[in-house]
PDB file of N, CA and C in Angstrom:
ATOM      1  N   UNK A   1      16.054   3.225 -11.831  1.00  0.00           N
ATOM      2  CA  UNK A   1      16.138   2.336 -10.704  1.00  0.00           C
ATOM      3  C   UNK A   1      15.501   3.020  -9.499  1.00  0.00           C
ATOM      4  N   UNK A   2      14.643   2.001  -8.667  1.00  0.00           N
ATOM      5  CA  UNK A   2      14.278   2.791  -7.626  1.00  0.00           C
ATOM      6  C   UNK A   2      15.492   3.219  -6.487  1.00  0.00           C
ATOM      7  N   UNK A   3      15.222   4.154  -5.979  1.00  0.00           N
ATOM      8  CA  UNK A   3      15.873   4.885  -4.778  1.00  0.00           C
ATOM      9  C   UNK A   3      15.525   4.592  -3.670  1.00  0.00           C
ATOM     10  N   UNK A   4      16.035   3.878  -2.677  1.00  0.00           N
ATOM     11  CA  UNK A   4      15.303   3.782  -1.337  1.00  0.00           C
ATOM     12  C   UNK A   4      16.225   4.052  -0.392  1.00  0.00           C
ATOM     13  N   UNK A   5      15.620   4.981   0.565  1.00  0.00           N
ATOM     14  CA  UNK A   5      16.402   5.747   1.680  1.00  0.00           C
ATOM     15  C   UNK A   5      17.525   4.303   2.133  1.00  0.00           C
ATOM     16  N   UNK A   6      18.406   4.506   3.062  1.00  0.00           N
ATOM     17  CA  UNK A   6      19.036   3.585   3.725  1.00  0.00           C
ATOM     18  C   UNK A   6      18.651   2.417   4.949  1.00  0.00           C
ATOM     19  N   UNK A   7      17.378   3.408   5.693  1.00  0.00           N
ATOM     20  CA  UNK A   7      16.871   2.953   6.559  1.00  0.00           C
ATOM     21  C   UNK A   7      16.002   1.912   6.118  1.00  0.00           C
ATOM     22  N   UNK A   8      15.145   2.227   4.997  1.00  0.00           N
ATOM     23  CA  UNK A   8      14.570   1.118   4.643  1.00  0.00           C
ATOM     24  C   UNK A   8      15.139  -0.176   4.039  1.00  0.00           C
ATOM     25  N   UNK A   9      16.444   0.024   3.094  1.00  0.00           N
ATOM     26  CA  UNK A   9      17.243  -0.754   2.679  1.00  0.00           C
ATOM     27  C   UNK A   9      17.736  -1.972   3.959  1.00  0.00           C
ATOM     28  N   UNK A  10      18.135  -0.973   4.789  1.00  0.00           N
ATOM     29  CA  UNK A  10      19.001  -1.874   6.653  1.00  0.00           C
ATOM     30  C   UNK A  10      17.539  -2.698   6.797  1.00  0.00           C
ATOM     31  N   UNK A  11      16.379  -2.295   6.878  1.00  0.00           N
ATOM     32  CA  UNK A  11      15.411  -2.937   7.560  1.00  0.00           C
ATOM     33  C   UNK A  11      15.362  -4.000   6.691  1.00  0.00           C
ATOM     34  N   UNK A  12      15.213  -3.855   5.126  1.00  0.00           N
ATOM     35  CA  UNK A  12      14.694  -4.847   4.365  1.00  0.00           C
ATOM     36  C   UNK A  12      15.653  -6.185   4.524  1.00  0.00           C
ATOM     37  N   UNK A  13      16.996  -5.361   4.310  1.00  0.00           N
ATOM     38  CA  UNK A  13      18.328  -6.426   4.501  1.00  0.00           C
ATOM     39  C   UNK A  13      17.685  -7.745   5.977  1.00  0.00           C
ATOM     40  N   UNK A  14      17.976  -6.615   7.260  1.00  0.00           N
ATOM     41  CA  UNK A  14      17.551  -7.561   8.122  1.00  0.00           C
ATOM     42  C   UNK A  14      16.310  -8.396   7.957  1.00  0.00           C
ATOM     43  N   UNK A  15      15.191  -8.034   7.956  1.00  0.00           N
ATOM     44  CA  UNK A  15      13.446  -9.217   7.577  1.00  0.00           C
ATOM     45  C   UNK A  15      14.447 -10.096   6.811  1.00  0.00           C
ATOM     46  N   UNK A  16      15.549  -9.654   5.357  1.00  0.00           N
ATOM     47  CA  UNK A  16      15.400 -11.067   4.727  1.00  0.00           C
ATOM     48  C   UNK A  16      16.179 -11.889   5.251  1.00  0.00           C
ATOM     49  N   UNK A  17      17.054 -11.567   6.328  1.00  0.00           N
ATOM     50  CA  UNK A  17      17.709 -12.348   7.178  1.00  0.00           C
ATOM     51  C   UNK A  17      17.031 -13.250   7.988  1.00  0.00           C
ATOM     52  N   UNK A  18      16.199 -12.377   8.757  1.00  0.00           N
ATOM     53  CA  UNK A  18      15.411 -13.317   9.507  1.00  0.00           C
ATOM     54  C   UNK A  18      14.980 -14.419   8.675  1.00  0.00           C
ATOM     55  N   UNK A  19      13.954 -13.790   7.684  1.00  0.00           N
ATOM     56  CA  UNK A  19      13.545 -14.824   6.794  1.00  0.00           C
ATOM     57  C   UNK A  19      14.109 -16.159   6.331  1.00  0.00           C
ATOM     58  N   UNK A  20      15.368 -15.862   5.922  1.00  0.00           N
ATOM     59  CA  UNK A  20      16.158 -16.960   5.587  1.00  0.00           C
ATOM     60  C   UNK A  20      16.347 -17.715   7.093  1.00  0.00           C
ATOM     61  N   UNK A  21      16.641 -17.765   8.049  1.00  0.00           N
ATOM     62  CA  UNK A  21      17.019 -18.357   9.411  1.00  0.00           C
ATOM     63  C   UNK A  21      15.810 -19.062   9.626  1.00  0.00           C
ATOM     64  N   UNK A  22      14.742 -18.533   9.524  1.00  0.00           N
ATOM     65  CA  UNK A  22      13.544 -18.902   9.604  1.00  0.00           C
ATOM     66  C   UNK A  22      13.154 -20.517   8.318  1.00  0.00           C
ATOM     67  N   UNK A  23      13.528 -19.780   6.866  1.00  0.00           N
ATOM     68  CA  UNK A  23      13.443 -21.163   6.195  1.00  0.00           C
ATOM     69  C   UNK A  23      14.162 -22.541   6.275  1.00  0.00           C
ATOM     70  N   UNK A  24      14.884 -21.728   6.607  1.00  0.00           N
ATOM     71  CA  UNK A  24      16.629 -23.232   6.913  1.00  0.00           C
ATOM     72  C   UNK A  24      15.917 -23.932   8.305  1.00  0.00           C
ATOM     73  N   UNK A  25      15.489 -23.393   9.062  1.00  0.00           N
ATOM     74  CA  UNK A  25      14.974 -24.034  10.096  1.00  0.00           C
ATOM     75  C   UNK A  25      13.257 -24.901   9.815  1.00  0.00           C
ATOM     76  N   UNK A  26      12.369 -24.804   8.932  1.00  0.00           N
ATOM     77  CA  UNK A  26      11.711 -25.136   8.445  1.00  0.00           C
ATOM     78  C   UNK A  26      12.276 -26.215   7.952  1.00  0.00           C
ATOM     79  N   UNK A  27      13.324 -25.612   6.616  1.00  0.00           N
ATOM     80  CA  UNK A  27      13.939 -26.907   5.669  1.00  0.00           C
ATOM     81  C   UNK A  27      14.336 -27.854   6.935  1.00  0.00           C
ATOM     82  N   UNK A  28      14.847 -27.414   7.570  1.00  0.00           N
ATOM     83  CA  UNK A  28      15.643 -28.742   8.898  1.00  0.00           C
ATOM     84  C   UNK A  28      14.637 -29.480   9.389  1.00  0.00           C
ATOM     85  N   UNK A  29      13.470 -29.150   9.956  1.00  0.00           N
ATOM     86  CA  UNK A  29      12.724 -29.708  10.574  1.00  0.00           C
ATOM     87  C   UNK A  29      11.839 -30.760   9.200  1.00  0.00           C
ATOM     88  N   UNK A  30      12.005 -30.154   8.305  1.00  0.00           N
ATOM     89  CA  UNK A  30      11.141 -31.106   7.361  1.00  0.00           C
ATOM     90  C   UNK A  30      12.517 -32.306   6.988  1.00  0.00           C
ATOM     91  N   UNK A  31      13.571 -31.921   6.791  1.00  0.00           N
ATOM     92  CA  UNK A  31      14.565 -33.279   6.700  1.00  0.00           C
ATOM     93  C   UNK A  31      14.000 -33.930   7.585  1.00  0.00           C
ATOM     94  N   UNK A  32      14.213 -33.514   9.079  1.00  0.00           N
ATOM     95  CA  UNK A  32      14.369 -34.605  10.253  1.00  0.00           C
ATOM     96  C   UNK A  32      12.791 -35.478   9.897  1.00  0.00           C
ATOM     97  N   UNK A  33      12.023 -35.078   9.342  1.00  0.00           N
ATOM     98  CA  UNK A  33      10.495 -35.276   9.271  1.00  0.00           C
ATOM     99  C   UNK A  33      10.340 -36.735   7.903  1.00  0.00           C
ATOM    100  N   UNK A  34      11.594 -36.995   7.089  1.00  0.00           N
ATOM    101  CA  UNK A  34      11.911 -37.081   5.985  1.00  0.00           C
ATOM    102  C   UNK A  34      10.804 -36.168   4.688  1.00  0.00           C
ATOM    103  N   UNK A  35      10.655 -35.060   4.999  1.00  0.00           N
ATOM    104  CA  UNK A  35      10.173 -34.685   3.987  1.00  0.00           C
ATOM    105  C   UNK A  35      10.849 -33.787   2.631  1.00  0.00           C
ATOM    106  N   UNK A  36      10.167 -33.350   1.895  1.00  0.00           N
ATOM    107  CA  UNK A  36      11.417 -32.445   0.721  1.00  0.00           C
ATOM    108  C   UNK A  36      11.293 -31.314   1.539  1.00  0.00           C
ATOM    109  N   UNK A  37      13.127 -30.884   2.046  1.00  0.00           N
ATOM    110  CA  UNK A  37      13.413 -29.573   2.183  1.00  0.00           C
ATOM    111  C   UNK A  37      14.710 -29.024   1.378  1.00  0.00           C
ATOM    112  N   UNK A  38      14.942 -29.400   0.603  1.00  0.00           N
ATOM    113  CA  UNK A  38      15.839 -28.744  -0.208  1.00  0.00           C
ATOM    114  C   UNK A  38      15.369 -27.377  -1.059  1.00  0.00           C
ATOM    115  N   UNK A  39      14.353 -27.558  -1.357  1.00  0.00           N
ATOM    116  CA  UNK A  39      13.999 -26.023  -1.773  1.00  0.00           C
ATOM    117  C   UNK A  39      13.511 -24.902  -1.259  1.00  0.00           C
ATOM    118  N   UNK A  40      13.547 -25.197   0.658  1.00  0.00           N
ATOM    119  CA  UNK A  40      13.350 -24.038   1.375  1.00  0.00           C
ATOM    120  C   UNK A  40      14.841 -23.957   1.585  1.00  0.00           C
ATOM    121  N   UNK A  41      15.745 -24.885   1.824  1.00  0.00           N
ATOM    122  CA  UNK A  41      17.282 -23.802   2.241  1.00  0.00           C
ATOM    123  C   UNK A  41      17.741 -23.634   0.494  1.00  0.00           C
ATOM    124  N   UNK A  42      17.384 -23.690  -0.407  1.00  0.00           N
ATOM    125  CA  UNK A  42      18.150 -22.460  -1.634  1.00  0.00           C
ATOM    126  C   UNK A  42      16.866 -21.492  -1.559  1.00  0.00           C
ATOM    127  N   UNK A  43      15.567 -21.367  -1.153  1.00  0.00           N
ATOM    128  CA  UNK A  43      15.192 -20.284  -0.781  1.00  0.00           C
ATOM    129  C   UNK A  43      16.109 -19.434   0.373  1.00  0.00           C
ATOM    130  N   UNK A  44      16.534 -19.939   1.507  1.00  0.00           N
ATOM    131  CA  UNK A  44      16.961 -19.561   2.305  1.00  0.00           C
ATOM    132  C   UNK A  44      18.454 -18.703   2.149  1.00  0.00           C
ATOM    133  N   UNK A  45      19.314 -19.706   1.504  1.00  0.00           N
ATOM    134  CA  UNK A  45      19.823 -18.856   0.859  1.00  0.00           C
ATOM    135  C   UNK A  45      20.390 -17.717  -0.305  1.00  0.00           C
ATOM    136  N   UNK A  46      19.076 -17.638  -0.953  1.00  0.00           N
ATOM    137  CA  UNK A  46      18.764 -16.662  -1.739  1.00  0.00           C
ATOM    138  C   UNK A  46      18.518 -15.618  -0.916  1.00  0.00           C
ATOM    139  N   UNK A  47      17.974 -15.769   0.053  1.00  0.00           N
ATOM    140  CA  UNK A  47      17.335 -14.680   1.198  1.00  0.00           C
ATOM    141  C   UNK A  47      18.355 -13.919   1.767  1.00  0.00           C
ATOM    142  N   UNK A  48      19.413 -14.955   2.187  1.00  0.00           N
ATOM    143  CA  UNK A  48      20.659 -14.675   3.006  1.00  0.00           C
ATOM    144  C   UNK A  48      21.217 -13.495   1.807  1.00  0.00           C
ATOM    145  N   UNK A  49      21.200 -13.901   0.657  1.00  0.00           N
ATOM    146  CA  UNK A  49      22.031 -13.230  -0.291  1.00  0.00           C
ATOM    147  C   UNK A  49      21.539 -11.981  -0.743  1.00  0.00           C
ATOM    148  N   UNK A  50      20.047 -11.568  -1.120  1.00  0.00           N
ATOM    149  CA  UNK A  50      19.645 -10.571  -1.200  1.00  0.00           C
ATOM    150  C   UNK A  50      19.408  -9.367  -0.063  1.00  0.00           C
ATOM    151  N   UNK A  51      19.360 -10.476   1.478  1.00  0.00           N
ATOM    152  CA  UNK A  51      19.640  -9.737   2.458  1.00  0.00           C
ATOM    153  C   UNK A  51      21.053  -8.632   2.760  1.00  0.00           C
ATOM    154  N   UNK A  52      21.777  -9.291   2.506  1.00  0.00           N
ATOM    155  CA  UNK A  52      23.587  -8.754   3.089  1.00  0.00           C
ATOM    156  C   UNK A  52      23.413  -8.017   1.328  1.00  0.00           C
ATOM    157  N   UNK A  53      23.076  -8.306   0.454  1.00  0.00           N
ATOM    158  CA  UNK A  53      23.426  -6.823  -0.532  1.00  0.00           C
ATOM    159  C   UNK A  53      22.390  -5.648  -0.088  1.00  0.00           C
ATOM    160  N   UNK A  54      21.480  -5.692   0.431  1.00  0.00           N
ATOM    161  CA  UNK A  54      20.730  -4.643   0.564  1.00  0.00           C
ATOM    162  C   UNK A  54      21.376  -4.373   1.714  1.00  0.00           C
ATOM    163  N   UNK A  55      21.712  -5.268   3.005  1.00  0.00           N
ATOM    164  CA  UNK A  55      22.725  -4.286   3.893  1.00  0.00           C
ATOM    165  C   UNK A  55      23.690  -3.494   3.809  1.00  0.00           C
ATOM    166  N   UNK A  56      24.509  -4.140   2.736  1.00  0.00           N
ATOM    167  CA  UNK A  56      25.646  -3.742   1.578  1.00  0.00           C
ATOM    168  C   UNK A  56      25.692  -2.157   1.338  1.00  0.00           C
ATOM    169  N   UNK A  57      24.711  -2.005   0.525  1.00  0.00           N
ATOM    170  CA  UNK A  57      24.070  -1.352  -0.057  1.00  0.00           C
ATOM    171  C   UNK A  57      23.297  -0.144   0.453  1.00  0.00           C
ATOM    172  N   UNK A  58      22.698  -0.217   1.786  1.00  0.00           N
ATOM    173  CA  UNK A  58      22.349   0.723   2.790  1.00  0.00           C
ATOM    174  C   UNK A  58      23.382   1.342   3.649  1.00  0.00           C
ATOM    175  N   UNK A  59      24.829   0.844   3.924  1.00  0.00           N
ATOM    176  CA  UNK A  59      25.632   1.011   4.520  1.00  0.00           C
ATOM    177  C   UNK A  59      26.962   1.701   3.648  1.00  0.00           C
ATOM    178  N   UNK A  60      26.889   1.606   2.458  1.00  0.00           N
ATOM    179  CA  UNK A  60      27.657   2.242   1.337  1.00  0.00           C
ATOM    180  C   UNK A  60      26.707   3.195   1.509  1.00  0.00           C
ATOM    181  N   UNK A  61      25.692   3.872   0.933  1.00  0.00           N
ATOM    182  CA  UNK A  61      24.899   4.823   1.324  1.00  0.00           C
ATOM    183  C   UNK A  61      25.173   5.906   2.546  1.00  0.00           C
ATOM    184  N   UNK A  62      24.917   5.004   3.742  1.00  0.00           N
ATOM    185  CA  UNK A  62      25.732   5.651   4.347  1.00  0.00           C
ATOM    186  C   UNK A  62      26.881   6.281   4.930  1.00  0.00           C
ATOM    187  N   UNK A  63      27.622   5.808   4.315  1.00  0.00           N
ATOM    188  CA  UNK A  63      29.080   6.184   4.180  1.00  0.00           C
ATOM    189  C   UNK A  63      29.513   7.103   3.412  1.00  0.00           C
ATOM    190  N   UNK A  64      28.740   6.734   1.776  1.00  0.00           N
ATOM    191  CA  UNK A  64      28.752   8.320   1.398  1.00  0.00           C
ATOM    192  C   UNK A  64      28.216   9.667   2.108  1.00  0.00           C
ATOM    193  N   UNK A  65      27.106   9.349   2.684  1.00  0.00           N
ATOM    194  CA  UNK A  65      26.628  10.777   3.190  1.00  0.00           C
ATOM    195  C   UNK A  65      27.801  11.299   4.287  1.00  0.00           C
ATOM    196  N   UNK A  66      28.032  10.566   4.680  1.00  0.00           N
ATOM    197  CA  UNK A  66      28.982  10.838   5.984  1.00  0.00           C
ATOM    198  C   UNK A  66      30.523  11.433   5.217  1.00  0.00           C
ATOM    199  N   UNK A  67      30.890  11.327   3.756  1.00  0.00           N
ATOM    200  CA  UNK A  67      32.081  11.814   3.381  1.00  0.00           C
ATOM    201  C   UNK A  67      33.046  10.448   3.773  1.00  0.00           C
ATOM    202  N   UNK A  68      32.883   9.353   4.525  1.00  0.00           N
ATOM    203  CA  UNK A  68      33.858   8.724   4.851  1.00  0.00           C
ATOM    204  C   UNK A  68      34.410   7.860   3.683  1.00  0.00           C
ATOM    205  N   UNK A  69      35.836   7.847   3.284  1.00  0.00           N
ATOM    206  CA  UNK A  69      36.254   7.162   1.840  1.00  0.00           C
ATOM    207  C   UNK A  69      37.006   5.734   2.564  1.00  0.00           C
ATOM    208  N   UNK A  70      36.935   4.803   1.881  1.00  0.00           N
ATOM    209  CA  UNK A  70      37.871   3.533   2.230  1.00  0.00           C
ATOM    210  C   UNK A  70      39.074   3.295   1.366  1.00  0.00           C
ATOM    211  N   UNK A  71      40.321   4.880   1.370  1.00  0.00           N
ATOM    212  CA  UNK A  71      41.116   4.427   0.554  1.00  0.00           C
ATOM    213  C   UNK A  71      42.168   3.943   1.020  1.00  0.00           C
ATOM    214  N   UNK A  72      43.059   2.778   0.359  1.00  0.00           N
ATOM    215  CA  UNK A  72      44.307   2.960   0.892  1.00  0.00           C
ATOM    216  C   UNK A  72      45.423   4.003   1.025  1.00  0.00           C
ATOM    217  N   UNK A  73      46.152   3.698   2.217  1.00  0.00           N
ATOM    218  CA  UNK A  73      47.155   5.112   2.282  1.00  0.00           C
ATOM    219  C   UNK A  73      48.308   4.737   1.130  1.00  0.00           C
ATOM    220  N   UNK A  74      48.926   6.018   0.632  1.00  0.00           N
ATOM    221  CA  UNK A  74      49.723   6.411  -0.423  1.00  0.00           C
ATOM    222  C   UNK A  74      50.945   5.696  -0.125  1.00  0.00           C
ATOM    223  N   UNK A  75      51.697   5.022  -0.554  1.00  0.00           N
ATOM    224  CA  UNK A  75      52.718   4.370  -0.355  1.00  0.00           C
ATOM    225  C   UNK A  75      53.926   5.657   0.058  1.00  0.00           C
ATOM    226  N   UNK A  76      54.991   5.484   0.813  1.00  0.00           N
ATOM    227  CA  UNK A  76      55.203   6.226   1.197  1.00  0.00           C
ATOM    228  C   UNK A  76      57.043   6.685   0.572  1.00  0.00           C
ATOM    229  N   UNK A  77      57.195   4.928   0.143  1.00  0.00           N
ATOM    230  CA  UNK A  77      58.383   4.386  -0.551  1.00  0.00           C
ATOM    231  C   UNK A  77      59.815   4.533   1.070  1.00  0.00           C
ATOM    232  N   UNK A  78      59.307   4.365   1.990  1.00  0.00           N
ATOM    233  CA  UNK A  78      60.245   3.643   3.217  1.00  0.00           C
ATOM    234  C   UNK A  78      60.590   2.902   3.478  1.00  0.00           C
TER     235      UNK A  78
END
């Protein structure tokens, strides 16, 4: 699997964000237009979706480097 630093991962995440905001607004303007936009917003949100895992994904990254763990605390039985 490829390896890609974090920074590039955050960047890619965000473009496909934009991207998607960008198609949904296309798809909208072609409804209001009556034209076919249904297959720019499931592009759009495909975009949305591959976006936030690569943010996901860059931000787990960084969290490991940093040592920081997300565990719950030990029950304490009080």
């Amino acid at each position: 699997m490829l390896k890609l630093d974090w920074k590039i991962r955050l960047g890619a995440g965000i473009i496909f964000i934009l991207l998607a905001i960008g198609m949904f607004i296309y798809g909208f303007m072609l409804k209001k237009a009556g034209g076919d936009y249904d297959q720019y917003w499931v592009l759009a949100l495909l975009l949305i979706w591959g976006g936030s895992d690569q943010i996901r994904k860059a931000l787990f990254k960084v969290n490991r480097r940093t040592g920081k763990k997300h565990s719950k605390p030990a029950a304490t039985g009080e």
